[in-house]
Protein backbone atom coordinates (compact mmCIF):
# COMPACT_ATOMS: atom_id res chain seq x y z
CA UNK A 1 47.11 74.80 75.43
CA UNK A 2 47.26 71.23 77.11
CA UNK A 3 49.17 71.12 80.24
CA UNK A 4 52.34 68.73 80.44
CA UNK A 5 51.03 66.29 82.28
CA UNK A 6 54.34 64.23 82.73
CA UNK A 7 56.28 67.43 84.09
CA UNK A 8 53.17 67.81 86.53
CA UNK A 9 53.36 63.71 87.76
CA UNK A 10 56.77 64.05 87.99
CA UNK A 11 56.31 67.02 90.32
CA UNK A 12 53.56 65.47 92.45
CA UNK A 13 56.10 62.63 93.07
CA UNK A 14 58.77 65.09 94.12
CA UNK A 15 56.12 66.77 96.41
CA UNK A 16 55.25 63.51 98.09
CA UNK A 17 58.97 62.80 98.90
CA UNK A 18 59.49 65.83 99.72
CA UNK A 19 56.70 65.46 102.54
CA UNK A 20 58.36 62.10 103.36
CA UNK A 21 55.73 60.31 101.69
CA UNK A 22 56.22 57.08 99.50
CA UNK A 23 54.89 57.60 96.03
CA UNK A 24 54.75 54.32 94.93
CA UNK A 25 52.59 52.79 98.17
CA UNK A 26 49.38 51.59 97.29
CA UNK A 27 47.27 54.80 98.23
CA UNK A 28 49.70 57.19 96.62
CA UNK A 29 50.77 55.04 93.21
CA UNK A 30 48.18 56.87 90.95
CA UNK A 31 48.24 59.99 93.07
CA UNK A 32 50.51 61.76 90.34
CA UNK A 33 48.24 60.73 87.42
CA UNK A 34 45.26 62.07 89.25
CA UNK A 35 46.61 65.65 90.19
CA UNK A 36 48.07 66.09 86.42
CA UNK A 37 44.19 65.08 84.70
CA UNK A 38 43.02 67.41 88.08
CA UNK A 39 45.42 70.49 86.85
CA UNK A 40 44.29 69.81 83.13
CA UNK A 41 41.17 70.60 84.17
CA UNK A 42 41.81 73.52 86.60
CA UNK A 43 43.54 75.19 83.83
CA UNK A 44 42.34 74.41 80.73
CA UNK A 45 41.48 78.34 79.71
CA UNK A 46 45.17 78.77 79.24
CA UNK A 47 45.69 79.88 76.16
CA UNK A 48 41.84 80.00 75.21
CA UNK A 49 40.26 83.57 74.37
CA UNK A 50 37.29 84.29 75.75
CA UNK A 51 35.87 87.13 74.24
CA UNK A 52 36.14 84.66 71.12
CA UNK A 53 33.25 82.83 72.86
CA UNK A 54 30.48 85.95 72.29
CA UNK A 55 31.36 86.03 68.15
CA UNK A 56 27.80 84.51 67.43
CA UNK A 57 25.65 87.27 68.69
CA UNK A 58 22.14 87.90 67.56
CA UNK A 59 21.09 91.47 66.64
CA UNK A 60 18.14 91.92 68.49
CA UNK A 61 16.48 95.10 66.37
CA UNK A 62 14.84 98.20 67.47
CA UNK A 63 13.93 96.33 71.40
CA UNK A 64 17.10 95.63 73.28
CA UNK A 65 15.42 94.75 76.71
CA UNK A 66 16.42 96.62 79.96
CA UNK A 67 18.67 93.90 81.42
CA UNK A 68 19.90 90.38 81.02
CA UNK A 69 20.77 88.89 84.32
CA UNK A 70 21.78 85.16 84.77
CA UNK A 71 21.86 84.61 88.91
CA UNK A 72 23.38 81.79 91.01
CA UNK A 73 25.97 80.05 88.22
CA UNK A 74 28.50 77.80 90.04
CA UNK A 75 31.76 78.62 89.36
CA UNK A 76 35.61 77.11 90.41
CA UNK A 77 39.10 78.40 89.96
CA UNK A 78 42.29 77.96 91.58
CA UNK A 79 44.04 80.30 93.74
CA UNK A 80 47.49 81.81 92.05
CA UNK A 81 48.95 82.32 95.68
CA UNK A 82 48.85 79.16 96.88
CA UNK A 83 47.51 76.90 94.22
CA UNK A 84 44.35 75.81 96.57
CA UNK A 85 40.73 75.65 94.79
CA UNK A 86 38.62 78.31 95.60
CA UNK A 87 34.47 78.04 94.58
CA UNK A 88 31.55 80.13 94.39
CA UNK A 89 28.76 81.43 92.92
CA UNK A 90 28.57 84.24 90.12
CA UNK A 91 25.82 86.71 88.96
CA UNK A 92 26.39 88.20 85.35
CA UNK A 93 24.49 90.93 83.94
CA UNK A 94 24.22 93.14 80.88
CA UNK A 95 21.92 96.16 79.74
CA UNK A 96 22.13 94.64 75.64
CA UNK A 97 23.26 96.71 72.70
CA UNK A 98 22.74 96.16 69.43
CA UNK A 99 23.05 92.30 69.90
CA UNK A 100 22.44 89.42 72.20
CA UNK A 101 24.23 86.39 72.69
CA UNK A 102 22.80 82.46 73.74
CA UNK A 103 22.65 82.59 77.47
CA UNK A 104 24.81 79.86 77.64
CA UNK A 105 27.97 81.79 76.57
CA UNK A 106 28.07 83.63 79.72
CA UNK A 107 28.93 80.75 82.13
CA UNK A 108 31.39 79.50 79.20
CA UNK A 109 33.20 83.05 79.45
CA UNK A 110 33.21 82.62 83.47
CA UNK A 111 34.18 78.94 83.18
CA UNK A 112 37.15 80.00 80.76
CA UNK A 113 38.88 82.75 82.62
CA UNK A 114 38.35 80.62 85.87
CA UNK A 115 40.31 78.04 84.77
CA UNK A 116 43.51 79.75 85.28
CA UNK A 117 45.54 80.31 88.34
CA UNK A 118 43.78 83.20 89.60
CA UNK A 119 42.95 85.69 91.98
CA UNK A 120 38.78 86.62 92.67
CA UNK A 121 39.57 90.23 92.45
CA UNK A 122 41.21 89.81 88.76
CA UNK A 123 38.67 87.19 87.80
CA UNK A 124 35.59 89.85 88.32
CA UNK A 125 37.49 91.64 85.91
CA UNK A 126 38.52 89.86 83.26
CA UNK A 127 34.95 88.90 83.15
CA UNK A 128 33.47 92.15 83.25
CA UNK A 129 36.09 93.21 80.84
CA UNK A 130 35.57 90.41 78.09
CA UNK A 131 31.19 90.96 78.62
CA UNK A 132 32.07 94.37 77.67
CA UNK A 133 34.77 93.62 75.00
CA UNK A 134 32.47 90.69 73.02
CA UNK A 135 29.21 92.47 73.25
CA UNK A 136 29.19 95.91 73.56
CA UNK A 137 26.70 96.30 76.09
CA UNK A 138 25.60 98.99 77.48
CA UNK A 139 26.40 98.64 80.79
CA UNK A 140 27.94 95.36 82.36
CA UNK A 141 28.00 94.24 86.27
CA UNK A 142 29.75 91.08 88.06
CA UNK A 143 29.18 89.87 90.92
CA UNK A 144 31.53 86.97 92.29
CA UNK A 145 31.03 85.67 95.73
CA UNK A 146 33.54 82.61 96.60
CA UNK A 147 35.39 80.56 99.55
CA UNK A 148 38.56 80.20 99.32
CA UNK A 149 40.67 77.47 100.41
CA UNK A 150 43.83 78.93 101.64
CA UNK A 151 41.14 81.29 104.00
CA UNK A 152 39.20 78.24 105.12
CA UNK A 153 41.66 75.79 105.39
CA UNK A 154 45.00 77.13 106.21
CA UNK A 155 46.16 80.05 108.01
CA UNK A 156 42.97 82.09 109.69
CA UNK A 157 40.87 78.49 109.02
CA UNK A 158 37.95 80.99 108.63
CA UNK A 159 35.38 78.11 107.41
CA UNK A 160 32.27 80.42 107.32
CA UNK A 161 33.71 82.82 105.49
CA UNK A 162 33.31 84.45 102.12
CA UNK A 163 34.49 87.14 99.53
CA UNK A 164 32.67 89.05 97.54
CA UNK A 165 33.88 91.00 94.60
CA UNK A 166 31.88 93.33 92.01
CA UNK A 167 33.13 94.79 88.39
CA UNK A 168 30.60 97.31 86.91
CA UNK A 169 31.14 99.19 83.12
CA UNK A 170 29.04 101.45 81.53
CA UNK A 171 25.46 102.68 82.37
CA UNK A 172 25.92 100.04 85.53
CA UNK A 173 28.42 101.76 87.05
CA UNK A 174 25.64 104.14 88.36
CA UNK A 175 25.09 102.94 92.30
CA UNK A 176 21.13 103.39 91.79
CA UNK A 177 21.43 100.73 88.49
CA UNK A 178 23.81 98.52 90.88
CA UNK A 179 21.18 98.25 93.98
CA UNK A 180 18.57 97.44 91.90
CA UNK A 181 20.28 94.28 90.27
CA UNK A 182 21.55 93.26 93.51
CA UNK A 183 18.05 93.33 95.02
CA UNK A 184 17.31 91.30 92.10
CA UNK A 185 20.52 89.01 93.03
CA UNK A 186 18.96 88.76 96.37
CA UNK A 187 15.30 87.90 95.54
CA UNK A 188 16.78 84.43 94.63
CA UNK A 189 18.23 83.80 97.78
């Protein structure tokens, strides 16, 4: 689903005169265009399924493996309350199934659900829920740790700040599995 990128330059222009701002000055003139190819961006997974993403498993046989764990991927979205970006960096991992999937599907689920408006808590989720949903894992944790712009710069203005939300299903819902993959989050500090 594209966005309407008119609709959103005609809004931008709104918003500048409603700030008593002159659209059409020299800094401002492709201000409109800018934010509407910006919010295409932001929320391009509208409309896009992301479980649809994990379809090409592999089977992976008699060994499954004990974990898969991909640390540190950078991650954006944009914050449903106040429609300022928030960023961070999230940990996915997954005791495997019956089948695997190419490691670069996980940061495409993350990277899909992100771009949404969105709040951290519900993104963990939805991720959790569509690792769980597309691969039948075993067990699946996420780990989301973010700053937000509406904390950092507006209202509390709380710069050094971040939030940190976890989703766990399955065998990693145990606290003992959960320590012992966020030690392993840790060791790559």
């Amino acid at each position: 689903m594209a966005v309407d990128r008119a609709r959103i330059e005609a809004a931008v222009a709104e918003i500048l005169a409603a700030i008593g701002e002159d659209a059409d000055r020299d800094g401002l003139r492709a201000t409109p265009r800018r934010v509407a190819d910006a919010y295409g961006e932001f929320f391009g997974g509208l409309g896009h399924d992301p479980v649809a993403l994990l379809s090409d498993t592999v089977p992976v046989g008699e060994r499954t493996g004990e974990l898969v764990l991909l640390r540190n991927l950078s991650f954006r979205s944009v914050c449903e309350h106040h429609l300022l970006p928030f960023v961070g960096t999230a940990h996915l991992a997954y005791l495997p199934g019956e089948h695997v999937v190419g490691l670069g599907r996980l940061p495409a689920v993350l990277d899909t659900l992100a771009a949404r408006p969105q709040l951290q808590e519900r993104l963990t989720e939805e991720v959790a829920d569509a690792l769980q949903s597309g691969l039948a894992p075993r067990g699946v944790l996420v780990v989301l740790d973010a700053v937000h712009g509406c904390v950092s710069t507006r209202g509390p203005r709380q710069t050094a700040s971040s939030t940190v939300t976890m989703a766990s299903r399955g065998e990693l819902s145990d606290p003992i599995a959960r320590a012992e993959i966020m030690n392993l989050i840790g060791s790559a500090a």
